[in-house]
Protein backbone atom coordinates (compact mmCIF):
# COMPACT_ATOMS: atom_id res chain seq x y z
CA UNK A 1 0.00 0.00 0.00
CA UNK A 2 2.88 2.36 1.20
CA UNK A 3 4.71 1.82 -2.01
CA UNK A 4 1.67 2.34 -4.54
CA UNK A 5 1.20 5.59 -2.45
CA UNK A 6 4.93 6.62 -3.09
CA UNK A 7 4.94 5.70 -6.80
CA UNK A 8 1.65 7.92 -7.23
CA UNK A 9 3.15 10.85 -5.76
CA UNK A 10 6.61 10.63 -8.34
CA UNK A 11 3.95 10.02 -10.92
CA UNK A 12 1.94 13.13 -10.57
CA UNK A 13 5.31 15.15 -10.14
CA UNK A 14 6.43 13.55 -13.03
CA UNK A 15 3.14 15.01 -14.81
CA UNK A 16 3.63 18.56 -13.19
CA UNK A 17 7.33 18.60 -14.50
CA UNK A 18 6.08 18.17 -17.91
CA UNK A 19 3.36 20.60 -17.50
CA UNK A 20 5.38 23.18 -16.51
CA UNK A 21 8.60 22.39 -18.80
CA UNK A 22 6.60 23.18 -22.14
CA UNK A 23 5.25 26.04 -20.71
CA UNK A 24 8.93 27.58 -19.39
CA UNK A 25 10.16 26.48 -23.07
CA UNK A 26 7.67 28.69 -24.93
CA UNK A 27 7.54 31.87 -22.80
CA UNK A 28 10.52 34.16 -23.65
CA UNK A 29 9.55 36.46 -20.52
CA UNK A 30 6.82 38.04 -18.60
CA UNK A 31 6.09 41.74 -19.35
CA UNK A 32 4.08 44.73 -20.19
CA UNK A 33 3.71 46.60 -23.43
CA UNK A 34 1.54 49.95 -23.20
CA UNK A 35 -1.08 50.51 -26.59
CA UNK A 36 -2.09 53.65 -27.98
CA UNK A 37 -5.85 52.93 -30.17
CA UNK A 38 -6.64 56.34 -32.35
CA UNK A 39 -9.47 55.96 -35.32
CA UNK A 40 -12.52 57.56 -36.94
CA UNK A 41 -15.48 55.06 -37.95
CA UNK A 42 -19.18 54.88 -38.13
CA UNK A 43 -22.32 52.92 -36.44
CA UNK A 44 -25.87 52.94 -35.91
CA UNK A 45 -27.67 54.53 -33.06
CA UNK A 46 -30.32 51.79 -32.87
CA UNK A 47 -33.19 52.70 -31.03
CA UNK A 48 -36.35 50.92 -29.65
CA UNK A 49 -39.16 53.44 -30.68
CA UNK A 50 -37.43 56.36 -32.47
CA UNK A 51 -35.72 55.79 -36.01
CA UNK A 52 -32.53 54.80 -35.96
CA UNK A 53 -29.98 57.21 -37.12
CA UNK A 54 -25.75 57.24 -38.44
CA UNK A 55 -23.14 58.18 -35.72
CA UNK A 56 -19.88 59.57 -36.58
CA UNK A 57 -16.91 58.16 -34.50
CA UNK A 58 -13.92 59.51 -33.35
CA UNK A 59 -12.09 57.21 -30.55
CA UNK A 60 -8.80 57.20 -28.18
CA UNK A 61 -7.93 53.99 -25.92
CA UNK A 62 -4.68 53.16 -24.09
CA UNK A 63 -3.92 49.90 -22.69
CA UNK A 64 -1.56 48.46 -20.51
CA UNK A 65 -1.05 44.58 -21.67
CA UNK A 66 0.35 41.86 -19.39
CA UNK A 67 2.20 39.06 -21.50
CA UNK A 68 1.01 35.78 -20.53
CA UNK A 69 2.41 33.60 -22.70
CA UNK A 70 4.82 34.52 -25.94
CA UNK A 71 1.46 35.00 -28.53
CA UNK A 72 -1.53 35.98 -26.02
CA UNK A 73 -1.86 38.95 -23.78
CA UNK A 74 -4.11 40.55 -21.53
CA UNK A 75 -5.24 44.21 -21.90
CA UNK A 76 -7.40 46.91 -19.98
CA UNK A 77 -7.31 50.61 -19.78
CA UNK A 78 -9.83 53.69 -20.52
CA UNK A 79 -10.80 55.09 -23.27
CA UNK A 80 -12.51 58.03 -24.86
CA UNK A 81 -15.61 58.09 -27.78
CA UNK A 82 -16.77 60.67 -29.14
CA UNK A 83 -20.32 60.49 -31.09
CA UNK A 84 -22.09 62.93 -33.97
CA UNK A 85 -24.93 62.50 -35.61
CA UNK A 86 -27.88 63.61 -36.95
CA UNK A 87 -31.57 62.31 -36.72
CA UNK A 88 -35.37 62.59 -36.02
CA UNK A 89 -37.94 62.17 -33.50
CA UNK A 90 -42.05 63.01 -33.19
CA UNK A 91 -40.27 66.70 -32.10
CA UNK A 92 -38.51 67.23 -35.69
CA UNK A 93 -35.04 67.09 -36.79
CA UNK A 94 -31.74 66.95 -34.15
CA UNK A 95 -27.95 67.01 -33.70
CA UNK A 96 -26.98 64.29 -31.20
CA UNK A 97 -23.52 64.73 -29.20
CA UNK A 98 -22.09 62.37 -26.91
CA UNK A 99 -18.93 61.40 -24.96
CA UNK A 100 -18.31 57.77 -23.58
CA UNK A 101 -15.77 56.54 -20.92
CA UNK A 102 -14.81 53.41 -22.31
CA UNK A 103 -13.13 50.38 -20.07
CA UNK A 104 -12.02 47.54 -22.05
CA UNK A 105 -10.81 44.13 -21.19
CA UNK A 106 -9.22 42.06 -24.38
CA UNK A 107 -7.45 39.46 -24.60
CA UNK A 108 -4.49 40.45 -27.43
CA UNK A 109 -2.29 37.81 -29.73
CA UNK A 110 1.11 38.55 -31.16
CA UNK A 111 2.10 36.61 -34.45
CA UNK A 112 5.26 37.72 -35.31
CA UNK A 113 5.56 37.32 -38.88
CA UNK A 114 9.02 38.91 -39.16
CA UNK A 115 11.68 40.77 -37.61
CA UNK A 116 10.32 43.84 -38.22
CA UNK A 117 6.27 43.09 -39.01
CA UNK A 118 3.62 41.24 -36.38
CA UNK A 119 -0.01 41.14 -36.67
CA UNK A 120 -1.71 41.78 -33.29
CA UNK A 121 -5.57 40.54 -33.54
CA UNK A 122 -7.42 41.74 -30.36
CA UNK A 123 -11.30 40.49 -28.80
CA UNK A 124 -12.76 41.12 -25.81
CA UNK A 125 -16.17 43.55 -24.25
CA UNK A 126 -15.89 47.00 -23.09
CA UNK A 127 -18.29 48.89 -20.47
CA UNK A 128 -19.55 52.52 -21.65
CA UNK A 129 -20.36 55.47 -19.64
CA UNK A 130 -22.20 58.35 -20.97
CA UNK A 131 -20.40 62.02 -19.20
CA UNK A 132 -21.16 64.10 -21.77
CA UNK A 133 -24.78 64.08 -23.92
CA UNK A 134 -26.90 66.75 -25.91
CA UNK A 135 -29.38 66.94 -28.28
CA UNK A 136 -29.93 69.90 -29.86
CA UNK A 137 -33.40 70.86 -31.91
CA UNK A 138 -34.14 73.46 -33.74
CA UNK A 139 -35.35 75.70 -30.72
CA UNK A 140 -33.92 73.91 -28.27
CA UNK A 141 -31.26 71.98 -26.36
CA UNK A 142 -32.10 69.04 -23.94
CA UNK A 143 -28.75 67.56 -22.09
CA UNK A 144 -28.28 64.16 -20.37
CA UNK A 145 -31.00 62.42 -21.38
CA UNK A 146 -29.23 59.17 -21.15
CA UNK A 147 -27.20 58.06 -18.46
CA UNK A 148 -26.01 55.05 -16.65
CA UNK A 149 -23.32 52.46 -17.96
CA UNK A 150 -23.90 49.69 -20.75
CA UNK A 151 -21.88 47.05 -21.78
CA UNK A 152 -20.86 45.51 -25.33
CA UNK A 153 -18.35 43.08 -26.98
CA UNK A 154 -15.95 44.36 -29.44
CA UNK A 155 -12.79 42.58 -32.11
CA UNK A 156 -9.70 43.92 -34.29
CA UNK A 157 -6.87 43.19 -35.92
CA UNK A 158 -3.73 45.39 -36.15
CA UNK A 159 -0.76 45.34 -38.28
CA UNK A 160 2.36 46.79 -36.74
CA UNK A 161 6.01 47.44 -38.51
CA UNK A 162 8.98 48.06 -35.76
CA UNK A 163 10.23 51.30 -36.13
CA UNK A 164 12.33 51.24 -33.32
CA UNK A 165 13.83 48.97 -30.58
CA UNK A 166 10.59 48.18 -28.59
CA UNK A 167 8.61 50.66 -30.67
CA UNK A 168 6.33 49.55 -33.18
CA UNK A 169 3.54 51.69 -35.32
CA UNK A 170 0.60 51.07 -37.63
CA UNK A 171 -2.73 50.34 -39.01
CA UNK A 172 -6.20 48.75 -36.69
CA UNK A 173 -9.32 48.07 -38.04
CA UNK A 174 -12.01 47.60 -35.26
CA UNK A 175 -15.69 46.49 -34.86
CA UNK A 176 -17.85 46.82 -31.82
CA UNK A 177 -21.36 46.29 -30.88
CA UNK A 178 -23.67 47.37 -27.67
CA UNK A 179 -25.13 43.94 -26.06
CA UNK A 180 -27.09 46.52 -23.34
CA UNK A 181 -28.96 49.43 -23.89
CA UNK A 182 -28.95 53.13 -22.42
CA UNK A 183 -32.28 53.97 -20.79
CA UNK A 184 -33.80 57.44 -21.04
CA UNK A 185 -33.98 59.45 -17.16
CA UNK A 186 -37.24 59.40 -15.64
CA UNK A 187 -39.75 61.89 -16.41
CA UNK A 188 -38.11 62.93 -19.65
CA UNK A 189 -40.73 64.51 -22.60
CA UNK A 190 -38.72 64.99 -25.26
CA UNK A 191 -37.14 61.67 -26.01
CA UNK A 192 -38.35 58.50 -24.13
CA UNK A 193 -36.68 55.26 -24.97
CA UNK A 194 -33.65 52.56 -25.22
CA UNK A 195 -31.31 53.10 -27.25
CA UNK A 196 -27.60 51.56 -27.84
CA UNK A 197 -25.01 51.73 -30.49
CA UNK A 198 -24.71 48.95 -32.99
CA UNK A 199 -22.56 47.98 -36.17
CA UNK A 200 -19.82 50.59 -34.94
CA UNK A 201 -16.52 49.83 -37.68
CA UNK A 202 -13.46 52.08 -37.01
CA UNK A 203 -10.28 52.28 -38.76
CA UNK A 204 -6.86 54.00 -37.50
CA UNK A 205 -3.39 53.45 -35.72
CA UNK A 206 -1.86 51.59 -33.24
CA UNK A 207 1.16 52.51 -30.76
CA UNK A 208 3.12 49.54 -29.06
CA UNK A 209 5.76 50.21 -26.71
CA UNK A 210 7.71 47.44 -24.94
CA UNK A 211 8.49 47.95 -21.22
């Protein structure tokens, strides 16, 4: 009994030796890169009762990425959004402003594909925060109509050239898309409803620096 004990414990360190071993033999090191996200896109405001109208994009994220293994990395940060558009209601014809805190959390892979060129697809959700909103009317101007957080899911890819040692530069294309929906503040006349933003495509650059 003693000895099929013993020979059960050198087997399962046997088994965590070779777990880890692979897993030493593939990571070069642990470390952090910072990202720098700038782009202009387009999406939908999609709305429950009101007709859905275009939104003009411009966006700014930074991340700070922890290297877990050599291809996949974990990212989070804050971002900013800024939305335009123009649309309609029972009330007549608007301009729509608004500015989103964005926190993402992605998950961010690294194929090198040579010395100087990697491609650096990216997926993960976000949550939103609406600090800044206005709709302006003809004869009027209503503000913070919306409010609250929501929440969405969002993918990219990014190709980067090294430029520098541990400084790399160039081109993301991203896609994201609310999964919740912004609810109107109590009480409020001139626009009642849900509303989130769908279908949003973005294209721009991308910073990496190696710590």
């Amino acid at each position: 009994m003693f000895k099929r004990m013993k020979s059960s414990k050198y087997f399962l360190l046997l088994i965590l030796i070779w777990i880890i071993n692979p897993t030493q033999a593939q990571i070069k090191h642990y470390d952090f890169n910072i990202l720098a996200y700038g782009g202009i896109g387009f999406g939908v405001m999609e709305n429950d009762s009101d007709p859905n109208y275009n939104m003009n994009s411009n966006s700014a994220d930074i991340l700070l990425k922890y290297r877990v293994t050599q291809k996949l990395g974990i990212a989070t940060g804050i971002g900013l959004n800024e939305l335009s558009g123009d649309g309609f209601n029972i009330n007549g014809n608007f301009h729509h402003e608004r500015k989103l805190l964005k926190i993402p959390l992605l998950a961010i892979l690294d194929y090198t594909i040579s010395d100087h060129f990697s491609i650096i697809p990216n997926l993960g959700v976000y949550a939103n925060y609406i600090f800044e909103d206005e709709y302006r009317f003809l004869n009027s101007t209503h503000k913070n109509i919306f409010e609250e957080w929501n929440f969405g899911a969002q993918l990219g890819v990014g190709l980067i050239f090294e430029l520098y040692t541990n400084f790399h530069l160039g081109f993301n294309y991203g896609l994201q898309y609310d999964l919740s929906k912004f609810s109107s503040s109590n009480k409020q006349l001139i626009i009642n409803d849900k509303q989130k933003l769908g279908r949003m495509n973005s294209l721009g650059i991308v910073l990496v620096m190696e710590l």
